[in-house]
N, C-alpha and C. Protein backbone atom coordinates (compact mmCIF):
# COMPACT_ATOMS: atom_id res chain seq x y z
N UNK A 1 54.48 190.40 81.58
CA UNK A 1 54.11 189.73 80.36
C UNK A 1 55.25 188.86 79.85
N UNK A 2 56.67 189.33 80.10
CA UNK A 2 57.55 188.82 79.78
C UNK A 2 57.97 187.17 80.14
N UNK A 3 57.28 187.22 81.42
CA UNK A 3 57.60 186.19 82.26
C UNK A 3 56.35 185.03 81.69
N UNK A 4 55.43 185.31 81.61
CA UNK A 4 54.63 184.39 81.22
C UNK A 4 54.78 184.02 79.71
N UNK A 5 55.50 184.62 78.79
CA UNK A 5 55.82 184.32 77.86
C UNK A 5 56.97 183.36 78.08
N UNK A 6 58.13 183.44 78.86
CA UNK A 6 59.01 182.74 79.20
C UNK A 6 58.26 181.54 79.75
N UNK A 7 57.68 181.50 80.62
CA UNK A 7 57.52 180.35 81.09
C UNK A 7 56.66 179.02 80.50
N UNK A 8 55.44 179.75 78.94
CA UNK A 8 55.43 178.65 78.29
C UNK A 8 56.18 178.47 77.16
N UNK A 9 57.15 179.31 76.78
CA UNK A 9 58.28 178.49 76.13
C UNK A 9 59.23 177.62 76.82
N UNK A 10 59.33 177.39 78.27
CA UNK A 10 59.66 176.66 78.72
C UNK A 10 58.94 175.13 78.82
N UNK A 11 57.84 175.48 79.08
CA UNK A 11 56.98 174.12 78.89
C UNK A 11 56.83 173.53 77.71
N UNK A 12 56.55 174.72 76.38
CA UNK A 12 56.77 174.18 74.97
C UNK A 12 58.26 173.00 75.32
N UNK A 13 59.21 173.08 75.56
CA UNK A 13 60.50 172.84 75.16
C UNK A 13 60.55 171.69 75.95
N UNK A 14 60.00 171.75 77.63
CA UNK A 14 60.02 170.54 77.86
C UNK A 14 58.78 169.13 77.52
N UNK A 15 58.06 170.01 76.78
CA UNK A 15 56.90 168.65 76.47
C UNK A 15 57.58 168.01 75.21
N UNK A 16 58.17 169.09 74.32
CA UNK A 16 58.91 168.18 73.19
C UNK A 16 60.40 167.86 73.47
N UNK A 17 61.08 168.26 74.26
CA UNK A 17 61.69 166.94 74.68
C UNK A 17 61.52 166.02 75.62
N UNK A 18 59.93 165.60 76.34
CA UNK A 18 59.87 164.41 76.78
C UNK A 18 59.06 163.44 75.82
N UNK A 19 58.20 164.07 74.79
CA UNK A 19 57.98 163.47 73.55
C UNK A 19 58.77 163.06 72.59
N UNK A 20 59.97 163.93 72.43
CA UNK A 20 60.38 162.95 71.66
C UNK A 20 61.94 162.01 72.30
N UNK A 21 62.34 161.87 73.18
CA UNK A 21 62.59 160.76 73.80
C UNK A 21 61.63 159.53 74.33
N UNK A 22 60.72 159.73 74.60
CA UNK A 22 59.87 158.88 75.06
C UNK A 22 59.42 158.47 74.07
N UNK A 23 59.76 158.53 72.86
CA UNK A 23 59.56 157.84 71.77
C UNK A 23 60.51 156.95 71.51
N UNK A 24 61.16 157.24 71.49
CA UNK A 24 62.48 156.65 70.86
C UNK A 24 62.99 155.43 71.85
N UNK A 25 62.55 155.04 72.31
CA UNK A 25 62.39 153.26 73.52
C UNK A 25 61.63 152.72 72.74
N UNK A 26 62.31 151.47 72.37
CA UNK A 26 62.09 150.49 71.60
C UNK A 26 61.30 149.31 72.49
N UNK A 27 60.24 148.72 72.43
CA UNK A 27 59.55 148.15 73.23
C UNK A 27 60.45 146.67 73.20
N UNK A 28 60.23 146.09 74.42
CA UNK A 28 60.59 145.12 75.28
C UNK A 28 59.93 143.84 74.06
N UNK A 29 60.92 142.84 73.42
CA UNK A 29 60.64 142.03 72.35
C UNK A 29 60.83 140.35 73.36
N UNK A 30 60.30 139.43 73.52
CA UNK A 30 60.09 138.37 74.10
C UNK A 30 61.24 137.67 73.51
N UNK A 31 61.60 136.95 74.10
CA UNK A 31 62.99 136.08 73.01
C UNK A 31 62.42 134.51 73.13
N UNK A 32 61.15 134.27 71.93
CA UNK A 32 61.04 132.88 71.51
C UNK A 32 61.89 132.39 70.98
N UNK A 33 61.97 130.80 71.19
CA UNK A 33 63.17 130.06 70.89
C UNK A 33 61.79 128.92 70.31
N UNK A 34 61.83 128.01 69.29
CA UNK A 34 61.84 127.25 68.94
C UNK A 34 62.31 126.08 69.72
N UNK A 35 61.51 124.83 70.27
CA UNK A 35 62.03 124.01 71.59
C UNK A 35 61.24 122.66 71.01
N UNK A 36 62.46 121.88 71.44
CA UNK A 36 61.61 119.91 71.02
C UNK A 36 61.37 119.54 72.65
N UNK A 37 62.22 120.47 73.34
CA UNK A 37 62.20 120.15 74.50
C UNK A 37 60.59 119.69 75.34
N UNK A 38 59.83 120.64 74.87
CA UNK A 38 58.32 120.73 75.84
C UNK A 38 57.61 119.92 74.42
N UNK A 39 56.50 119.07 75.20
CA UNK A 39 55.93 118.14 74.11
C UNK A 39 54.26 118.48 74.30
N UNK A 40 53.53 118.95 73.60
CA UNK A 40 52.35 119.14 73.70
C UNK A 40 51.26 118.23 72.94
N UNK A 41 50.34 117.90 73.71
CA UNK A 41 49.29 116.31 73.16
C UNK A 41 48.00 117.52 73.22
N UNK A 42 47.31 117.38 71.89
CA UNK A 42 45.78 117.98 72.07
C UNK A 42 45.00 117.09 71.73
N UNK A 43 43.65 116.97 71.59
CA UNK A 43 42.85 115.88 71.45
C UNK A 43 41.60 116.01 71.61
N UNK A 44 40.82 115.56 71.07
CA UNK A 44 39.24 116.41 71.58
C UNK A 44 38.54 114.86 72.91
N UNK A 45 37.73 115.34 73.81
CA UNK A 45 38.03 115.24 75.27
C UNK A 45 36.67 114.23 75.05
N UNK A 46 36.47 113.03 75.91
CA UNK A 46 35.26 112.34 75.95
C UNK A 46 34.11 113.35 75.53
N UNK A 47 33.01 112.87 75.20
CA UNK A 47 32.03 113.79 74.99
C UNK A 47 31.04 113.84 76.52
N UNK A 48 30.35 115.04 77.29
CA UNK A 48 30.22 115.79 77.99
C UNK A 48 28.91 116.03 77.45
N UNK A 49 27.81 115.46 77.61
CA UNK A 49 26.98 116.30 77.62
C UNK A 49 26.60 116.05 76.37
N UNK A 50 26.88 115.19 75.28
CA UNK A 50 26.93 114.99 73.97
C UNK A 50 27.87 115.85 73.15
N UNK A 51 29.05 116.94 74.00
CA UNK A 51 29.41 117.32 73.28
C UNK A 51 31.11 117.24 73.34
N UNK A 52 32.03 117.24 72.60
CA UNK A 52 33.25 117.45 72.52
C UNK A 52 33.71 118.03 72.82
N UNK A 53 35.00 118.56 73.38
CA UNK A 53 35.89 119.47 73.67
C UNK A 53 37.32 119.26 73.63
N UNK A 54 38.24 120.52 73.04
CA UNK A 54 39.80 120.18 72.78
C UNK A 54 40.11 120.30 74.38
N UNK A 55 41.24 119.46 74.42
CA UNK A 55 41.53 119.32 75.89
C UNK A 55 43.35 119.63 75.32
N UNK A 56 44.13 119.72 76.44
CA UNK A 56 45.70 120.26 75.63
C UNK A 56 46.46 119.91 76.86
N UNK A 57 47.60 119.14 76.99
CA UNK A 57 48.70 118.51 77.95
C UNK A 57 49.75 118.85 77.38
N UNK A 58 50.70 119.91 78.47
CA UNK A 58 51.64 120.18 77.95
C UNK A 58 52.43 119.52 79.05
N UNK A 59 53.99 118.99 78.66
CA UNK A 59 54.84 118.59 79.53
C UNK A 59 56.43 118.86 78.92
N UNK A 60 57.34 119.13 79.60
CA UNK A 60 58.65 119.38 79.70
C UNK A 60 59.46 118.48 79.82
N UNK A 61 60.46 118.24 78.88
CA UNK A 61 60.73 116.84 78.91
C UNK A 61 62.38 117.26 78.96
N UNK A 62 63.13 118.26 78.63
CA UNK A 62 64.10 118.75 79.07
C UNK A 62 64.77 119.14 79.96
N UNK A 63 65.80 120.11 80.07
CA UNK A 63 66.29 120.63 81.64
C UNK A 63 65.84 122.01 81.93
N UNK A 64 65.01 122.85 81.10
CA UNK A 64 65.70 124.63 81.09
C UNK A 64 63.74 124.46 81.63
N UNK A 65 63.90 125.83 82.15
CA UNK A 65 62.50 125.91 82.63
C UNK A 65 62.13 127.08 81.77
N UNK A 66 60.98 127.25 81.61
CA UNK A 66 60.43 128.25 80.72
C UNK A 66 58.94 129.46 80.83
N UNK A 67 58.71 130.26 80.80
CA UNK A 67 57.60 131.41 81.47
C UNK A 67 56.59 131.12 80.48
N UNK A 68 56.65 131.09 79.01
CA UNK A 68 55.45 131.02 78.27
C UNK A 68 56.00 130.22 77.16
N UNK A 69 54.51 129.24 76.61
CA UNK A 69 54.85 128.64 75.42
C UNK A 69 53.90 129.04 74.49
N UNK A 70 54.19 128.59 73.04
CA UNK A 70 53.23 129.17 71.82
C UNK A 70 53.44 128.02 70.90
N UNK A 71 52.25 127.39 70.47
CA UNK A 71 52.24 126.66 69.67
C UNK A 71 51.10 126.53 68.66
N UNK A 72 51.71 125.62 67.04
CA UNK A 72 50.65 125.49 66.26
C UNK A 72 49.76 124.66 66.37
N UNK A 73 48.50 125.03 66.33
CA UNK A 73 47.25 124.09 66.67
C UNK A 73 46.49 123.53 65.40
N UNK A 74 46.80 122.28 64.53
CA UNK A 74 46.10 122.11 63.26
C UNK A 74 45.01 121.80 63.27
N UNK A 75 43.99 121.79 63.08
CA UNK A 75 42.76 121.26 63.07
C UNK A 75 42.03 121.02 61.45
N UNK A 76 41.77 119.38 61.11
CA UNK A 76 41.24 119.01 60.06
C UNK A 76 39.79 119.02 60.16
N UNK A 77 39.11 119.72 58.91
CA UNK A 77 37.81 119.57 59.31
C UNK A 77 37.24 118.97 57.89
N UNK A 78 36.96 117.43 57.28
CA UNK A 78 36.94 117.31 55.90
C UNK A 78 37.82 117.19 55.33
N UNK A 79 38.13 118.15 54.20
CA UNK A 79 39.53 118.12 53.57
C UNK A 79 40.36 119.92 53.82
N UNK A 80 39.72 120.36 54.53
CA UNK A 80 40.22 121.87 54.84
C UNK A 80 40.93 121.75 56.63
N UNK A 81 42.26 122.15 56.55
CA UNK A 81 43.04 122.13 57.25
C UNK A 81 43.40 124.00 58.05
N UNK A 82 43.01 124.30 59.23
CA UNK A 82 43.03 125.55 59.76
C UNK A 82 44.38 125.29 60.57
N UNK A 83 45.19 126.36 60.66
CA UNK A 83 46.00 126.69 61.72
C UNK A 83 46.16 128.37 62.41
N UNK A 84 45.83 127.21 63.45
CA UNK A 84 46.12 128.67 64.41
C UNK A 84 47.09 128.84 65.53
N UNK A 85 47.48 129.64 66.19
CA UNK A 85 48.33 129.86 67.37
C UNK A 85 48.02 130.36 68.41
N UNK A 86 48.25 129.14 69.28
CA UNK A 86 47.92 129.34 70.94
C UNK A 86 48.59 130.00 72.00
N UNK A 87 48.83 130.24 72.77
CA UNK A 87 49.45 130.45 73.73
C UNK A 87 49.31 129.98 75.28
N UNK A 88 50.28 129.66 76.08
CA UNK A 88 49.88 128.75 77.29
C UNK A 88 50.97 129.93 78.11
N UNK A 89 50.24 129.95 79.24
CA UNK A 89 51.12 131.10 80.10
C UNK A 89 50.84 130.32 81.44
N UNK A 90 51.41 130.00 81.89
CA UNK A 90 51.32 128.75 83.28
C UNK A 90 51.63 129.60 84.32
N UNK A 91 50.75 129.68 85.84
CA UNK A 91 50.81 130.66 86.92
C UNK A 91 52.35 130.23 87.05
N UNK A 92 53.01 129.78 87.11
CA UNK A 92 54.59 129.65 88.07
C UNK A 92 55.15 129.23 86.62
N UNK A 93 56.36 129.56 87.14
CA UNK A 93 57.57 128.64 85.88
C UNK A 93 57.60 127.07 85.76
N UNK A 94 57.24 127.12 84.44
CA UNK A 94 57.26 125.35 83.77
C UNK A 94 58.47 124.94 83.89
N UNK A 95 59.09 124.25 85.25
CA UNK A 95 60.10 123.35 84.96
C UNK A 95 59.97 122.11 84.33
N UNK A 96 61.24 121.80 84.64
CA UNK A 96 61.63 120.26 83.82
C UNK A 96 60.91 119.11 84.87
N UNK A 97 60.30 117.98 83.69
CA UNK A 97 59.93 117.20 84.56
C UNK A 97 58.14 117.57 84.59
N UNK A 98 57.92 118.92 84.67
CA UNK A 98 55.98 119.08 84.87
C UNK A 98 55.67 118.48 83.72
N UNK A 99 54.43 118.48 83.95
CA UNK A 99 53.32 118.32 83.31
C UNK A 99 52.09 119.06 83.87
N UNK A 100 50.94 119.44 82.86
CA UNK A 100 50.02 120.10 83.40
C UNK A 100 49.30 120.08 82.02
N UNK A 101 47.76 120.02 82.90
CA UNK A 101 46.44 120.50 81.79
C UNK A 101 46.29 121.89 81.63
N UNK A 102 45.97 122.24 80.48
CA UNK A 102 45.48 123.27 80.06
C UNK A 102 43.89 123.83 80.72
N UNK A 103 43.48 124.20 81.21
CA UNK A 103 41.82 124.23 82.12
C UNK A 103 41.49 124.79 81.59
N UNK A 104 40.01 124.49 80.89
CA UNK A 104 39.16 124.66 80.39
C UNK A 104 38.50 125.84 80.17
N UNK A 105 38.20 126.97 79.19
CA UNK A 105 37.59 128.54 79.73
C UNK A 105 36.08 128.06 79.66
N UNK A 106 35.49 128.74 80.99
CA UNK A 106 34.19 129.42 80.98
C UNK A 106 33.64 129.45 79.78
N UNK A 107 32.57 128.87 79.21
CA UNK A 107 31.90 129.13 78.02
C UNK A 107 32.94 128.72 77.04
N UNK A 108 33.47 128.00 76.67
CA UNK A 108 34.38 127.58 75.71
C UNK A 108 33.58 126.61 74.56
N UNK A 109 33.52 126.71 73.20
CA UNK A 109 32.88 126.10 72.20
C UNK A 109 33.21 124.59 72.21
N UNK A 110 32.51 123.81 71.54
CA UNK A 110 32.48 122.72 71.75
C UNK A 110 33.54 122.46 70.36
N UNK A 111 34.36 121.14 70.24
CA UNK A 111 35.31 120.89 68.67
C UNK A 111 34.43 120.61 67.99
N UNK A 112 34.76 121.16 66.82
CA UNK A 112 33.88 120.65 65.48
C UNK A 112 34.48 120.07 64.57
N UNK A 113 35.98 120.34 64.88
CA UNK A 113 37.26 119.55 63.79
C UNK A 113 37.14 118.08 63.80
N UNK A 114 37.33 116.92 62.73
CA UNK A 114 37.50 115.91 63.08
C UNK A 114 39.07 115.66 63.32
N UNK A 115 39.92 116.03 63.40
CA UNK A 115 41.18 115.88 63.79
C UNK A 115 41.97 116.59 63.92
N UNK A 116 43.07 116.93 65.33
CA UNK A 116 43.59 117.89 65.22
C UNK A 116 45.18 117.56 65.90
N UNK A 117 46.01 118.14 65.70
CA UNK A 117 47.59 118.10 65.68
C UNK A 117 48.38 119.12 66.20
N UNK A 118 49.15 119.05 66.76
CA UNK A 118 50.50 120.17 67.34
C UNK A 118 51.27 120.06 66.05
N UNK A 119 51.52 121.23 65.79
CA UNK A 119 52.49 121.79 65.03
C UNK A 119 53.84 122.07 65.80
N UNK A 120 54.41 123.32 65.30
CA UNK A 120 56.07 123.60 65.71
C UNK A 120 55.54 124.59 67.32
N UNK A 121 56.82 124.19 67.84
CA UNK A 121 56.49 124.75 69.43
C UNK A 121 57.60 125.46 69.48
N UNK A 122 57.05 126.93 70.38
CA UNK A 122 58.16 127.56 70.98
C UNK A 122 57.94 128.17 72.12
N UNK A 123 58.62 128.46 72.87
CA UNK A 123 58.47 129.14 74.60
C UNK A 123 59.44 130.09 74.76
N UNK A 124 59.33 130.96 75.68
CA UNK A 124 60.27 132.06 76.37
C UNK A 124 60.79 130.96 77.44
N UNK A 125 62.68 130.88 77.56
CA UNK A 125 63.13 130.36 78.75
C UNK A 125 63.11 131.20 79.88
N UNK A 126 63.22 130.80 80.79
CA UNK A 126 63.34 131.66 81.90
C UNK A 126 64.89 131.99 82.42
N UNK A 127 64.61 133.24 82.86
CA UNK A 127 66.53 133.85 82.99
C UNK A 127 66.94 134.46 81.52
N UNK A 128 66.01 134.52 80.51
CA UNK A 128 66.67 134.95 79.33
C UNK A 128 66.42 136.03 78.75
C-alpha cells in the first residue's frame, strides 16, 4: 500500500512541476518594424463580370528582405472611412527589387468602397 501511495505522490509532484514551468515560456513575439522601404498600391480591379474587386501590389524598393508584411487598408465609402489590417505572407522571402500580386481568394466579395488607400506599413525582416 505504501508503494502505491508513493508512487502517486510522485506523479502528483511531477505533473506540477511540468505545469508550472511549462507555463512560465513566454511565447515567441514577431519583431515588426515599421518600413518606407516596401511600397504597397491597392485599387479596386477592372470590373469582371460587372463586378469590382480590390486587387493589392506589393513591391520592395529597399535592400533588407523580409518574411511577412502588415498593412493599413483605408477604405472610403461616402463620408465614412473604415480601417482595417491586412496581412501578406509571401511563399519565399520578399527580397529587394520583387514585386508581386496579391492572388485573389476563392469566393472573395466584390469592393463596395468608393476609394481606398495604404496606410502605415510594417513587415518582419528576415534574419531578425
Amino acid at each position: 500500500m505504501k508503494t502505491r501511495v508513493s508512487f502517486i505522490g510522485v506523479i502528483v509532484i511531477v505533473f506540477i512541476y511540468t505545469f508550472s514551468t511549462g507555463c512560465k515560456k513566454e511565447a515567441y513575439v514577431e519583431p515588426w518594424v515599421e518600413t518606407k522601404d516596401v511600397g504597397i498600391l491597392a485599387y479596386k480591379s477592372d470590373p469582371e463580370n460587372g463586378k469590382q474587386y480590390l486587387e493589392v501590389i506589393y513591391e520592395n524598393n529597399g535592400h533588407d528582405s523580409y518574411r511577412k508584411l502588415k498593412y493599413q487598408l483605408l477604405m472610403r465609402t461616402g463620408n465614412k472611412i473604415d480601417t482595417v489590417e491586412k496581412m501578406i505572407t509571401p511563399e519565399t522571402i520578399f527580397g529587394p527589387k520583387q514585386r508581386h500580386l496579391v492572388p485573389r481568394a476563392i469566393g472573395e466579395t466584390p469592393a463596395t468602397f468608393d476609394e481606398v488607400k495604404v496606410g502605415k506599413i510594417w513587415a518582419v525582416p528576415e534574419g531578425k
